[in-house]
PDB file of N, CA and C in Angstrom:
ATOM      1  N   UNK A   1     -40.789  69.346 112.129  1.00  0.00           N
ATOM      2  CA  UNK A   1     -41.627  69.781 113.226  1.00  0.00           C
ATOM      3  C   UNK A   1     -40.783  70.514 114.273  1.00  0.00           C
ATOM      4  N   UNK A   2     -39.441  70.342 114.763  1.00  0.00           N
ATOM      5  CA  UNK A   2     -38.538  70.779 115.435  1.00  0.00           C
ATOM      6  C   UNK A   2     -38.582  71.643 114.861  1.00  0.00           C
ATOM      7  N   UNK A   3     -37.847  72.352 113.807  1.00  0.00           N
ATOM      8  CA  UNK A   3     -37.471  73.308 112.854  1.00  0.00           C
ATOM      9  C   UNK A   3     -38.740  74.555 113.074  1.00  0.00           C
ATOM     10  N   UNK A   4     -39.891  73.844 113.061  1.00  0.00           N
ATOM     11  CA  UNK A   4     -41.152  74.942 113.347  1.00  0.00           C
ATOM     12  C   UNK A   4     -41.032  75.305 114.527  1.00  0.00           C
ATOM     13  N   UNK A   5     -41.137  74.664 115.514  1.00  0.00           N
ATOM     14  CA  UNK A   5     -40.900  75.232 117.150  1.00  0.00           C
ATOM     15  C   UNK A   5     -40.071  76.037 117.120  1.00  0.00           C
ATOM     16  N   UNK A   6     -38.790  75.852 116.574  1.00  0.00           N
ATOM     17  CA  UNK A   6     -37.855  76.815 116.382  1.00  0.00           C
ATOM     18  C   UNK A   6     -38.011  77.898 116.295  1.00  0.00           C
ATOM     19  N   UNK A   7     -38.709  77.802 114.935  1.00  0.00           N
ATOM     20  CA  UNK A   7     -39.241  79.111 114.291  1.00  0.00           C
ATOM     21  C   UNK A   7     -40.216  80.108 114.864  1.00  0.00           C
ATOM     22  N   UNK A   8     -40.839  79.334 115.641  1.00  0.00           N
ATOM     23  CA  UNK A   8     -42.133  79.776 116.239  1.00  0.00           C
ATOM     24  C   UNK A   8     -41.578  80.615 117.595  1.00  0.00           C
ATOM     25  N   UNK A   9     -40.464  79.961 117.702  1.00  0.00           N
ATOM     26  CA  UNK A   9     -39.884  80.858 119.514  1.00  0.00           C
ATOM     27  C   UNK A   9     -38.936  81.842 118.962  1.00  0.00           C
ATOM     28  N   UNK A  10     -38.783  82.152 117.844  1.00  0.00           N
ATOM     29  CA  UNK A  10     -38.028  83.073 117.457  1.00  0.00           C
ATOM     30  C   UNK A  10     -36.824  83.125 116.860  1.00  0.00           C
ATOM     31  N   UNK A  11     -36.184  81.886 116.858  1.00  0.00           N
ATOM     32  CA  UNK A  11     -34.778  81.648 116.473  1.00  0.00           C
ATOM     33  C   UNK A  11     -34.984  81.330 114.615  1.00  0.00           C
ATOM     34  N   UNK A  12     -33.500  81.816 114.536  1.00  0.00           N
ATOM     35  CA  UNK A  12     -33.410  81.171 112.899  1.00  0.00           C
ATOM     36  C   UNK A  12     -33.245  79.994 112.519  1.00  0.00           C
ATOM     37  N   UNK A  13     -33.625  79.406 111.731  1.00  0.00           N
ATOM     38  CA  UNK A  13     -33.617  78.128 111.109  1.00  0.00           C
ATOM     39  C   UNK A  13     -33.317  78.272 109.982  1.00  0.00           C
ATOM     40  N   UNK A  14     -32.092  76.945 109.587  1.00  0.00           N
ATOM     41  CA  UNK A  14     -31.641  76.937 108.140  1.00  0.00           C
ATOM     42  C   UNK A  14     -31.086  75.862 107.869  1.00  0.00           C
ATOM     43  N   UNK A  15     -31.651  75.073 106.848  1.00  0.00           N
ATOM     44  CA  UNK A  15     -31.617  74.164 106.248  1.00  0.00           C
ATOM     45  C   UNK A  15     -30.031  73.866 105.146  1.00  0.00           C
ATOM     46  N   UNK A  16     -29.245  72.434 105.405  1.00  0.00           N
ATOM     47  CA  UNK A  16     -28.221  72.205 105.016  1.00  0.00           C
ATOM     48  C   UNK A  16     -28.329  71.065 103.986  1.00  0.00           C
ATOM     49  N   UNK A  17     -27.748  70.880 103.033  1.00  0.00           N
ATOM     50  CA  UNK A  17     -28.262  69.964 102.330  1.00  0.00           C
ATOM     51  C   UNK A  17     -26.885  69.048 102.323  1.00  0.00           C
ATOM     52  N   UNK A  18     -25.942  69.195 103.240  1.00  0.00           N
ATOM     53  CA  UNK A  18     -24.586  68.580 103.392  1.00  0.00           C
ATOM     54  C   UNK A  18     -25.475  67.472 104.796  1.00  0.00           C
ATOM     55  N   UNK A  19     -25.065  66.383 104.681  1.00  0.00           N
ATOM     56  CA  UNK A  19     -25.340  65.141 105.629  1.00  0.00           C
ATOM     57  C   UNK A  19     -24.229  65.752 107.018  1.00  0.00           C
ATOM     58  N   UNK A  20     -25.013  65.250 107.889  1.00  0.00           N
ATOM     59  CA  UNK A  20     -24.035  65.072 109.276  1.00  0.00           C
ATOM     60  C   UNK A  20     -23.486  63.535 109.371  1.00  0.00           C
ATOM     61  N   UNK A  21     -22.088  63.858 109.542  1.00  0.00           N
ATOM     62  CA  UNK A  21     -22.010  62.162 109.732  1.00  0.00           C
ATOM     63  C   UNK A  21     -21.702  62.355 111.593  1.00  0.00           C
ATOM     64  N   UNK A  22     -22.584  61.424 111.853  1.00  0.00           N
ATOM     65  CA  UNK A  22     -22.675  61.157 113.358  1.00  0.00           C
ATOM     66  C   UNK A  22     -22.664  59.460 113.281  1.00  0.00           C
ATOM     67  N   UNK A  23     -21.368  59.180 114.134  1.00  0.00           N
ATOM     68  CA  UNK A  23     -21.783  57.863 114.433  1.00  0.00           C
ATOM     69  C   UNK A  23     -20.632  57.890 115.962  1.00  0.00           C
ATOM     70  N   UNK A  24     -21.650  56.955 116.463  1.00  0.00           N
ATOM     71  CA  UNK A  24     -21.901  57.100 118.247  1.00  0.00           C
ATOM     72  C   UNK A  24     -20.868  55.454 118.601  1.00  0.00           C
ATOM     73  N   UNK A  25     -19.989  55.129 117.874  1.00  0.00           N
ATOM     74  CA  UNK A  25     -19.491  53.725 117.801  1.00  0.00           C
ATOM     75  C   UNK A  25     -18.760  53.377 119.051  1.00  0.00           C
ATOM     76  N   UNK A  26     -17.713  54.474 119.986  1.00  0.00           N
ATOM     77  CA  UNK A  26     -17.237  54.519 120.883  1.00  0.00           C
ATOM     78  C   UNK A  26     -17.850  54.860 122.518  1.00  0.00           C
ATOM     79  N   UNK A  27     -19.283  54.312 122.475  1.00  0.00           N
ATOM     80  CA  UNK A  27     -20.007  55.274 123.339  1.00  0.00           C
ATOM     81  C   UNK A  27     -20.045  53.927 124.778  1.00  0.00           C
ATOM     82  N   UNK A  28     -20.408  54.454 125.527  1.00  0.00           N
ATOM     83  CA  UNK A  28     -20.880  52.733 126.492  1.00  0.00           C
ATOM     84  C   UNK A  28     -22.666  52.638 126.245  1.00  0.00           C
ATOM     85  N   UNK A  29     -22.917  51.493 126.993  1.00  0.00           N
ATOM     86  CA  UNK A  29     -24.265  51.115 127.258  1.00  0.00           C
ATOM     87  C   UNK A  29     -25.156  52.471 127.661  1.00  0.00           C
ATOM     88  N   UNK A  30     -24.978  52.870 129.074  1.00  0.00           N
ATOM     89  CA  UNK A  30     -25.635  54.368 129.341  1.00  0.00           C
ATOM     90  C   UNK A  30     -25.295  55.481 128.857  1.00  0.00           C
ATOM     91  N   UNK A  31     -24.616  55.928 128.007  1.00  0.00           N
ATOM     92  CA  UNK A  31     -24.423  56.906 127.464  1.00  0.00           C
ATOM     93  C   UNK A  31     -25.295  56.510 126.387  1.00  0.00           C
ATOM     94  N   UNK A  32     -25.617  55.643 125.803  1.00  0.00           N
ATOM     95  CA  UNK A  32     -26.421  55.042 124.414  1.00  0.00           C
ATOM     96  C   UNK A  32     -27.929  55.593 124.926  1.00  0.00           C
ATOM     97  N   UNK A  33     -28.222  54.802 125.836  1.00  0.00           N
ATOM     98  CA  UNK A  33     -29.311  54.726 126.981  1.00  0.00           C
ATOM     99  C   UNK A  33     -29.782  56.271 127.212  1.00  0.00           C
ATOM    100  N   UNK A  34     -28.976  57.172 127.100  1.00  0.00           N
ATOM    101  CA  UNK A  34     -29.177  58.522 127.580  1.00  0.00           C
ATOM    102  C   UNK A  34     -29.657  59.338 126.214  1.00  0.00           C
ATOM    103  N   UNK A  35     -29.249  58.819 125.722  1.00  0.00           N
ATOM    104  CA  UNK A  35     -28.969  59.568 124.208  1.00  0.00           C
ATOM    105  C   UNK A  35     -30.771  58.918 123.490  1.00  0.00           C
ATOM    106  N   UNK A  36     -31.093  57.715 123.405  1.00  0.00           N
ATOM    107  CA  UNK A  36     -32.694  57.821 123.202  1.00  0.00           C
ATOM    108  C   UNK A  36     -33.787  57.864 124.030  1.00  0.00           C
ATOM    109  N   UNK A  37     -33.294  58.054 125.530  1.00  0.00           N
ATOM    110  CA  UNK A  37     -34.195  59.034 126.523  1.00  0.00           C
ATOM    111  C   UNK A  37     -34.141  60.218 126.198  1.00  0.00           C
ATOM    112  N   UNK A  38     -33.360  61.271 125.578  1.00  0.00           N
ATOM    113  CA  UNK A  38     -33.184  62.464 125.139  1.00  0.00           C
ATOM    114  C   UNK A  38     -34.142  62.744 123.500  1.00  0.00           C
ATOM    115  N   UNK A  39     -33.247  61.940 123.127  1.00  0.00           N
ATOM    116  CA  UNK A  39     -34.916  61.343 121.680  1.00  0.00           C
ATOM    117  C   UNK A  39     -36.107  61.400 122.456  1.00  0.00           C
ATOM    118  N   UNK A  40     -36.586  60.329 123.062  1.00  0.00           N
ATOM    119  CA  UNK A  40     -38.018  60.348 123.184  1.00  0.00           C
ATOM    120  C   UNK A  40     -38.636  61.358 123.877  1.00  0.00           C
ATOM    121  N   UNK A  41     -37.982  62.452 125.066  1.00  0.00           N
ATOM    122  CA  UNK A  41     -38.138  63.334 125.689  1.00  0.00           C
ATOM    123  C   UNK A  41     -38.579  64.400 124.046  1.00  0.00           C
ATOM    124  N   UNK A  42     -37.735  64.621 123.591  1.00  0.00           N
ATOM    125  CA  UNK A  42     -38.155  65.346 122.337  1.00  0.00           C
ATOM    126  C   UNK A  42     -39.663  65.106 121.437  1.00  0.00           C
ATOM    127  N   UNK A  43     -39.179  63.660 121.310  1.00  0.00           N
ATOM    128  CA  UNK A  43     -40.978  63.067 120.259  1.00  0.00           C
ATOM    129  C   UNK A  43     -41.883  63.267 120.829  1.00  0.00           C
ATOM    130  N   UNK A  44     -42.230  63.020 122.674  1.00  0.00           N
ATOM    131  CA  UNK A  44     -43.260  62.903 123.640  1.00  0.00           C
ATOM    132  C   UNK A  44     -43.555  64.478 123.990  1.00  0.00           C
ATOM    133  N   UNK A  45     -42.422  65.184 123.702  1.00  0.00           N
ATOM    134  CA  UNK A  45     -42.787  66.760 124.173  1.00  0.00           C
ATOM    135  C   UNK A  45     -43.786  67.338 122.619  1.00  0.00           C
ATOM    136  N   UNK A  46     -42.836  66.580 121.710  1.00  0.00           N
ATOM    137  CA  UNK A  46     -43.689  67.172 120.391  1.00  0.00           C
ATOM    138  C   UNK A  46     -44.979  65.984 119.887  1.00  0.00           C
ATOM    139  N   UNK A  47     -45.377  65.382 120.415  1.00  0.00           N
ATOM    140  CA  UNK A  47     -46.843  65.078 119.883  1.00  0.00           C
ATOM    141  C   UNK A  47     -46.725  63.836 121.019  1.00  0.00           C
ATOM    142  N   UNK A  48     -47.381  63.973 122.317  1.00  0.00           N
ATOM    143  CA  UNK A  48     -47.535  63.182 123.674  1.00  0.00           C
ATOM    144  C   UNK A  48     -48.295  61.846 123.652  1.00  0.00           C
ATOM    145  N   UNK A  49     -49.340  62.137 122.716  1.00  0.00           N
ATOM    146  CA  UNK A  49     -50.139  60.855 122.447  1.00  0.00           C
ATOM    147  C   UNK A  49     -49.544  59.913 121.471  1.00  0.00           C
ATOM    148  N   UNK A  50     -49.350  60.175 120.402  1.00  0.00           N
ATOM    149  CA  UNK A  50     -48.478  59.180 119.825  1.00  0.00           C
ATOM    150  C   UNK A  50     -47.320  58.629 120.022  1.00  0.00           C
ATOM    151  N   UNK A  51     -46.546  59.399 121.455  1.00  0.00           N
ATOM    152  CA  UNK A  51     -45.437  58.648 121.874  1.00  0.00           C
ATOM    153  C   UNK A  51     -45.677  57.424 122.718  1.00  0.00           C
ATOM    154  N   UNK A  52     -47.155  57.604 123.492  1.00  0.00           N
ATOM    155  CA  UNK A  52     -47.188  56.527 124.054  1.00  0.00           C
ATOM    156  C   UNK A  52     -47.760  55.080 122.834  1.00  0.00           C
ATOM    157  N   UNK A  53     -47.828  55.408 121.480  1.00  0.00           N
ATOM    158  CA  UNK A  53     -47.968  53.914 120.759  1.00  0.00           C
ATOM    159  C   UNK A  53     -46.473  53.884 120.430  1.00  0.00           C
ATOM    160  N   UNK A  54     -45.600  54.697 120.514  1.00  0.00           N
ATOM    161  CA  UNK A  54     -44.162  54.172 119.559  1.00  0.00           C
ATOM    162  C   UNK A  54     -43.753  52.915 120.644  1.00  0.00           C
ATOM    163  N   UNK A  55     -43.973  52.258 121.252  1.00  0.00           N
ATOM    164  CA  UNK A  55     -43.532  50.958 121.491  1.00  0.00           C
ATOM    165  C   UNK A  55     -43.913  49.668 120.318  1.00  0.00           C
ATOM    166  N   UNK A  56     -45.186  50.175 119.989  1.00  0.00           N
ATOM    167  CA  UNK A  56     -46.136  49.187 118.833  1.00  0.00           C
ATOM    168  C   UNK A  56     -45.569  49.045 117.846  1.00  0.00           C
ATOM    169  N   UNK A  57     -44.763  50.276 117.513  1.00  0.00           N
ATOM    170  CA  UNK A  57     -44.761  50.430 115.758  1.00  0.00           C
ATOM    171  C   UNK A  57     -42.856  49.303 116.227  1.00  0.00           C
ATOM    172  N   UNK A  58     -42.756  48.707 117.295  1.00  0.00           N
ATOM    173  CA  UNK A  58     -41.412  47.560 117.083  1.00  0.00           C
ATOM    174  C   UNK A  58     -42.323  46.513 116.860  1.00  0.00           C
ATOM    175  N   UNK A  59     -42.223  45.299 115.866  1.00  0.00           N
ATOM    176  CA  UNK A  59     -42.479  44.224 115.536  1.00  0.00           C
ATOM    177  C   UNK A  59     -42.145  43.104 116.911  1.00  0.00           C
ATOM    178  N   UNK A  60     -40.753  43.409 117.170  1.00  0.00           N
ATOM    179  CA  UNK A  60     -40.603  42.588 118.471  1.00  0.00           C
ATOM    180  C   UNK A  60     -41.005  43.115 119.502  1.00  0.00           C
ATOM    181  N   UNK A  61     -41.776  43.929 119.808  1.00  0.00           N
ATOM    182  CA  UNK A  61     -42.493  44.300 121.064  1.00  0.00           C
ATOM    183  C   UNK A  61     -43.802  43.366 120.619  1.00  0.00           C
ATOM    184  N   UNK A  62     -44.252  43.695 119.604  1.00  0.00           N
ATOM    185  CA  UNK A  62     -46.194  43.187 119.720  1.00  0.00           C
ATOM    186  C   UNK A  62     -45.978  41.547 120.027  1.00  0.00           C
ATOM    187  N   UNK A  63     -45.026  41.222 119.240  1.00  0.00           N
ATOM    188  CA  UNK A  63     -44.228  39.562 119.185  1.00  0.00           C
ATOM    189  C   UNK A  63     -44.118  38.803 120.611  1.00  0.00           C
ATOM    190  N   UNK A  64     -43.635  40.147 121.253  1.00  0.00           N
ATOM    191  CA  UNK A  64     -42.831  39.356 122.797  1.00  0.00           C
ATOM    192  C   UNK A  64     -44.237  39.669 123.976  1.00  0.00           C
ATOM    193  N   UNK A  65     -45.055  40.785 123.276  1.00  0.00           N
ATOM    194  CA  UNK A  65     -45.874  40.724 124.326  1.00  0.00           C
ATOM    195  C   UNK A  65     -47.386  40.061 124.037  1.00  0.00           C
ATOM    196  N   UNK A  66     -47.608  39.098 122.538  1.00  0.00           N
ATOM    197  CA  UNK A  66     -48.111  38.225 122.051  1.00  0.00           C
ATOM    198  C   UNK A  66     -47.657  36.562 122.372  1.00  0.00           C
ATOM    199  N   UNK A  67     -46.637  36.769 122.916  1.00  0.00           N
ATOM    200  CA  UNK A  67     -45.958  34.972 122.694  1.00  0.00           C
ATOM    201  C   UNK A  67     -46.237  35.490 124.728  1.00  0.00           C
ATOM    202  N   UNK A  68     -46.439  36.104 125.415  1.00  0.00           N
ATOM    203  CA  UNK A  68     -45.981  36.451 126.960  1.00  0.00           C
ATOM    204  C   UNK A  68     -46.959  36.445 126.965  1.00  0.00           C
ATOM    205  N   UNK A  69     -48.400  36.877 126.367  1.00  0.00           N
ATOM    206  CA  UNK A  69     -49.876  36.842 126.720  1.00  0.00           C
ATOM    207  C   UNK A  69     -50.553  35.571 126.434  1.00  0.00           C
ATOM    208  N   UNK A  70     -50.333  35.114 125.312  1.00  0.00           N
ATOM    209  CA  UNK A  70     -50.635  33.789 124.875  1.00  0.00           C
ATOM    210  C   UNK A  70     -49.292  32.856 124.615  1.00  0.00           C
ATOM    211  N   UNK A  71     -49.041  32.376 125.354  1.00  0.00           N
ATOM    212  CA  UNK A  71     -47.670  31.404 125.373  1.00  0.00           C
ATOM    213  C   UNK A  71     -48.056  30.304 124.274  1.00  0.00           C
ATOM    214  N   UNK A  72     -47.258  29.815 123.664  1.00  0.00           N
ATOM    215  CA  UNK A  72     -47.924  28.272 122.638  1.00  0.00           C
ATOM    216  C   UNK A  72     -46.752  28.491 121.809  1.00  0.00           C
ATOM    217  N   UNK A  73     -46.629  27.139 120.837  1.00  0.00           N
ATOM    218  CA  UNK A  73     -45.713  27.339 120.103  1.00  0.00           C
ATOM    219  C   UNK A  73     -45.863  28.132 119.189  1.00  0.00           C
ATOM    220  N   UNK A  74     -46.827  28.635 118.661  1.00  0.00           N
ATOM    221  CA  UNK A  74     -47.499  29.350 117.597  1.00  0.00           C
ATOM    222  C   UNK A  74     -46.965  30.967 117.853  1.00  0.00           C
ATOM    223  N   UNK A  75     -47.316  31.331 118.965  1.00  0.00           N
ATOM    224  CA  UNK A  75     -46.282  32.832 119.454  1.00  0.00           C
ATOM    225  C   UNK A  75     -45.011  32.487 119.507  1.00  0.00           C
ATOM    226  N   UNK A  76     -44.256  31.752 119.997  1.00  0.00           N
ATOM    227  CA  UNK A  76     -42.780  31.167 119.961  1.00  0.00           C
ATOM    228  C   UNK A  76     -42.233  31.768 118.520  1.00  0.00           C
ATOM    229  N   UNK A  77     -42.667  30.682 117.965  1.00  0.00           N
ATOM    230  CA  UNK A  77     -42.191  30.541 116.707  1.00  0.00           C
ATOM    231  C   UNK A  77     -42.355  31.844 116.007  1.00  0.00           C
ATOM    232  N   UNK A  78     -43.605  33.258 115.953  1.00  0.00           N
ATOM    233  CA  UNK A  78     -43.378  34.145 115.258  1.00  0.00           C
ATOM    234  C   UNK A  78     -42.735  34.680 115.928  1.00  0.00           C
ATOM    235  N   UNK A  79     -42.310  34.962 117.108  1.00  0.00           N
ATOM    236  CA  UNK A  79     -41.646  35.909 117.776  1.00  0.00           C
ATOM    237  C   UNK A  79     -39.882  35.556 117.684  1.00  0.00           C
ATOM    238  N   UNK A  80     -39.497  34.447 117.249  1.00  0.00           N
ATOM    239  CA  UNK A  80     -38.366  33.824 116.789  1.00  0.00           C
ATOM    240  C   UNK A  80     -38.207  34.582 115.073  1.00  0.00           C
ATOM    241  N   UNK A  81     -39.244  34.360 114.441  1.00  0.00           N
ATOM    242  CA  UNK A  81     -39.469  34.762 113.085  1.00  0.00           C
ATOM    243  C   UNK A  81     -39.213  36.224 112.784  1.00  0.00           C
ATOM    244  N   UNK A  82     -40.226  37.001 113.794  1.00  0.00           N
ATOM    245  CA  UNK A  82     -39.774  38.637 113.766  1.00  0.00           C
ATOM    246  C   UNK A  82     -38.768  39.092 113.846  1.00  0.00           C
ATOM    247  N   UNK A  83     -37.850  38.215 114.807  1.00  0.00           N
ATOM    248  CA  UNK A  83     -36.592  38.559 115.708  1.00  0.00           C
ATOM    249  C   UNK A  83     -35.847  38.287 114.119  1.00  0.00           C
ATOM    250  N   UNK A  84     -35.478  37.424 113.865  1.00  0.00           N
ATOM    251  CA  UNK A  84     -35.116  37.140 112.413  1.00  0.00           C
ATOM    252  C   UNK A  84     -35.014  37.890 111.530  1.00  0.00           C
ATOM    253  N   UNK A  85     -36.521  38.074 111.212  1.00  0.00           N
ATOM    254  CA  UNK A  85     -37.095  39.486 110.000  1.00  0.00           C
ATOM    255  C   UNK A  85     -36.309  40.228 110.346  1.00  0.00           C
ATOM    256  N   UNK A  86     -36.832  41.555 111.536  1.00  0.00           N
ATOM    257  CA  UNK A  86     -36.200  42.681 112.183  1.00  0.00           C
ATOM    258  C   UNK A  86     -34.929  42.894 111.849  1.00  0.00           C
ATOM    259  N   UNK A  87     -34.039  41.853 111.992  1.00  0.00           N
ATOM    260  CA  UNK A  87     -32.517  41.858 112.297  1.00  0.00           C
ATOM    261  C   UNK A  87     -31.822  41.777 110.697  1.00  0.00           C
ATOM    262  N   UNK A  88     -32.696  40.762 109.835  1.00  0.00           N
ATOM    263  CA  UNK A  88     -32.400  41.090 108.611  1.00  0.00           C
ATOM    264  C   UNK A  88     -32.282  42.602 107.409  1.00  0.00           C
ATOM    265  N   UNK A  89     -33.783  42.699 108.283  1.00  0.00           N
ATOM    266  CA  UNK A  89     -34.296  44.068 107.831  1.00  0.00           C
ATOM    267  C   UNK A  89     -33.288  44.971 107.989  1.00  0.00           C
ATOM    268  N   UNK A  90     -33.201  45.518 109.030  1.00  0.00           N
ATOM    269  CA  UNK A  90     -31.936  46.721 109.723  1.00  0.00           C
ATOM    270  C   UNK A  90     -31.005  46.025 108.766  1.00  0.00           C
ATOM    271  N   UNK A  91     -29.947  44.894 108.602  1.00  0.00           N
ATOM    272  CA  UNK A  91     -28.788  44.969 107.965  1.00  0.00           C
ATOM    273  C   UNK A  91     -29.108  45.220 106.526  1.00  0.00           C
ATOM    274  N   UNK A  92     -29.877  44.810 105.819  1.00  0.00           N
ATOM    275  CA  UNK A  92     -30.323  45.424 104.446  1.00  0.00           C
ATOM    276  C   UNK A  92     -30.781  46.859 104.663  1.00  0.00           C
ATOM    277  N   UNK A  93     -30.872  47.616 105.333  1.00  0.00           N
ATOM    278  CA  UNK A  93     -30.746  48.929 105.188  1.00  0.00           C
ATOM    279  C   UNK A  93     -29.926  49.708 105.555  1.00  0.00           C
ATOM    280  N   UNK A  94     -28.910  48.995 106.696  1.00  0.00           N
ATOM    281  CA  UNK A  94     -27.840  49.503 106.711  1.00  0.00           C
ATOM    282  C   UNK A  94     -26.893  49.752 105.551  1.00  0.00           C
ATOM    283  N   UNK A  95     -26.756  48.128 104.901  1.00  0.00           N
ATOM    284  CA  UNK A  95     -26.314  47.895 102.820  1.00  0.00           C
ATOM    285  C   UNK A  95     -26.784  49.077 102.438  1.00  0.00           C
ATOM    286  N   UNK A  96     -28.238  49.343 102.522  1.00  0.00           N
ATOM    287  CA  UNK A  96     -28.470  50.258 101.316  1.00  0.00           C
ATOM    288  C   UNK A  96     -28.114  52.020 101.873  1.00  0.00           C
ATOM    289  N   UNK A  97     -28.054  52.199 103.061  1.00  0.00           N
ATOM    290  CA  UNK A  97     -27.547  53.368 103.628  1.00  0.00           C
ATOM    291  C   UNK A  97     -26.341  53.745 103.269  1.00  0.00           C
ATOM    292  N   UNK A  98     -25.402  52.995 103.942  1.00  0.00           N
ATOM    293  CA  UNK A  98     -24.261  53.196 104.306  1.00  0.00           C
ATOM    294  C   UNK A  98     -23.575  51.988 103.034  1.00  0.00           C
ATOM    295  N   UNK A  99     -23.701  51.450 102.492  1.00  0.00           N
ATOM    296  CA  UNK A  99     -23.206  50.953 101.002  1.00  0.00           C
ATOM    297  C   UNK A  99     -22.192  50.246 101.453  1.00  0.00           C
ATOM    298  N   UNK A 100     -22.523  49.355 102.502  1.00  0.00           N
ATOM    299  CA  UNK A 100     -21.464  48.212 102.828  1.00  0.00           C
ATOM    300  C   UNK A 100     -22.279  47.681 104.210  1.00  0.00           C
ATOM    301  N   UNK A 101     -21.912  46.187 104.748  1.00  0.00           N
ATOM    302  CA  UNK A 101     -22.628  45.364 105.871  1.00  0.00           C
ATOM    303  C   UNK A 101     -22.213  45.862 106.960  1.00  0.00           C
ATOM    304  N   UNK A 102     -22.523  45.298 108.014  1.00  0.00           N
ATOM    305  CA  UNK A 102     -21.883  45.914 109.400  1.00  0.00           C
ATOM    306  C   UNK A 102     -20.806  45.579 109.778  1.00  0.00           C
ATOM    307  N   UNK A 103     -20.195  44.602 109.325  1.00  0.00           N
ATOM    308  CA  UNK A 103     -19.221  44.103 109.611  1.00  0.00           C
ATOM    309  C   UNK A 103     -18.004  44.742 108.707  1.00  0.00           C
ATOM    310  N   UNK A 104     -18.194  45.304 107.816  1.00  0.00           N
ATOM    311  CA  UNK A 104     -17.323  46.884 107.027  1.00  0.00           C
ATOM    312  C   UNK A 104     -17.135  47.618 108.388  1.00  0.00           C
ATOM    313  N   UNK A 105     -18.361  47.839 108.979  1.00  0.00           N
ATOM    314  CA  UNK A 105     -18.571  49.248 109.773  1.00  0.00           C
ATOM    315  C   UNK A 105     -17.430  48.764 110.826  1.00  0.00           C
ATOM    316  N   UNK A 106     -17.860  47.843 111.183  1.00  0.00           N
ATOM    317  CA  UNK A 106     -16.918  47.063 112.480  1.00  0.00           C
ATOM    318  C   UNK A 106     -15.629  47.201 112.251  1.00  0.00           C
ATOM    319  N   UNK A 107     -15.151  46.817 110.974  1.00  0.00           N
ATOM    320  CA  UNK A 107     -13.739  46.906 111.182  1.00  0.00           C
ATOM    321  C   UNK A 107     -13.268  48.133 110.855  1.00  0.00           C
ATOM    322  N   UNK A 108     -13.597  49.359 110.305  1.00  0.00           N
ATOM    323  CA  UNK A 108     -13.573  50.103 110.054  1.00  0.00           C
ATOM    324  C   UNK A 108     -13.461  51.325 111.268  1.00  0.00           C
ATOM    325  N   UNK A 109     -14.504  50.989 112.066  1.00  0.00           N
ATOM    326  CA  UNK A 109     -14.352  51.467 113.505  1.00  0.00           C
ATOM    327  C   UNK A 109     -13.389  51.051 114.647  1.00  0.00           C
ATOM    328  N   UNK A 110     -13.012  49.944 114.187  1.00  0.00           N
ATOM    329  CA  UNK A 110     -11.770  49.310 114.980  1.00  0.00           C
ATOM    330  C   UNK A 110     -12.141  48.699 116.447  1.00  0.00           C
ATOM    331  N   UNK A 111     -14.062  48.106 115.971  1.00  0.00           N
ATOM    332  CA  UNK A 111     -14.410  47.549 117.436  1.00  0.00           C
ATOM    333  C   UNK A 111     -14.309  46.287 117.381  1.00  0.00           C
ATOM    334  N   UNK A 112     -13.736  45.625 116.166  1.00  0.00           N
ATOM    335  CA  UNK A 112     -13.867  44.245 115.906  1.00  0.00           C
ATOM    336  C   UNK A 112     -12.683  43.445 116.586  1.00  0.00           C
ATOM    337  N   UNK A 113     -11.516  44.285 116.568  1.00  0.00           N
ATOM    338  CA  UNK A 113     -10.161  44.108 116.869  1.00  0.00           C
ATOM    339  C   UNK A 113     -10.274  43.845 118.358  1.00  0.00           C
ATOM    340  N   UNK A 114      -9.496  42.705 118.703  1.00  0.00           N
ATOM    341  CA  UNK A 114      -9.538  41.851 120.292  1.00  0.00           C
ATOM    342  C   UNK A 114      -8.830  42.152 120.915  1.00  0.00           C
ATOM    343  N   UNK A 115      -8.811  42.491 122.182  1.00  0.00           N
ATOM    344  CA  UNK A 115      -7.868  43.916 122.929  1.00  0.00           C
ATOM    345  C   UNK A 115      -6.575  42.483 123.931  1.00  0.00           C
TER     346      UNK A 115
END
C-alpha cells in the first residue's frame, strides 16, 4: 500500500527480493517509543479508521481492559493466561523467524553480558 502512494506521487518503486536485516538492539526506551509512533503515524495516515481498532487486534489489551471492567477471578486468571499465550507465541516465532530463541539473540548482541 506504501509502494502505491509512492507510485501514485510519482516516484519509482522497486521491489528487492534480498531481506533487510534491521535490528534496533542498541536503541533506548524513547528512541523505541519514537520509532512505533512513526509506524502508526504511517498505518493511521494510510487507512484512519482501522487504526483506531489496532489496539484490539493485542490479546492483552481486550484481557486487561476485560479483567479492569469486570474485575473477578475469572478475568484475572485469563488475562494471566493471555499474558502467557502472547509471550509464548512471539518466542515461537521468533524460533521460526530467526532459527534460534532469544536468548541466541541476546548473546549474540552482547546485551546479556553484565557491565
Amino acid at each position: 500500500m506504501l509502494g502505491r502512494r509512492f507510485l501514485d506521487s510519482g516516484f519509482l518503486v522497486r521491489t528487492s527480493m534480498t531481506p533487510v536485516q534491521n535490528r534496533n538492539a542498541r536503541i533506548t526506551t524513547a528512541q523505541t517509543i519514537e520509532r512505533h509512533v512513526r509506524w502508526a503515524k504511517i498505518r493511521r495516515s494510510l487507512f484512519p479508521v482501522a487504526s483506531l481498532l489496532e489496539p484490539f487486534e493485542a490479546p492483552i489489551t481486550v484481557a486487561s481492559l476485560a479483567a479492569a471492567v469486570v474485575p473477578g477471578k475469572s478475568t484475572l486468571a485469563a488475562l494471566g493466561f493471555v499474558c502467557i499465550f502472547q509471550t509464548l507465541a512471539a518466542l515461537a516465532t521468533m524460533r521460526v523467524i530467526r532459527g534460534h530463541a532469544m536468548g541466541v539473540a541476546l548473546a549474540r548482541s552482547g546485551l546479556d553480558r553484565k557491565r
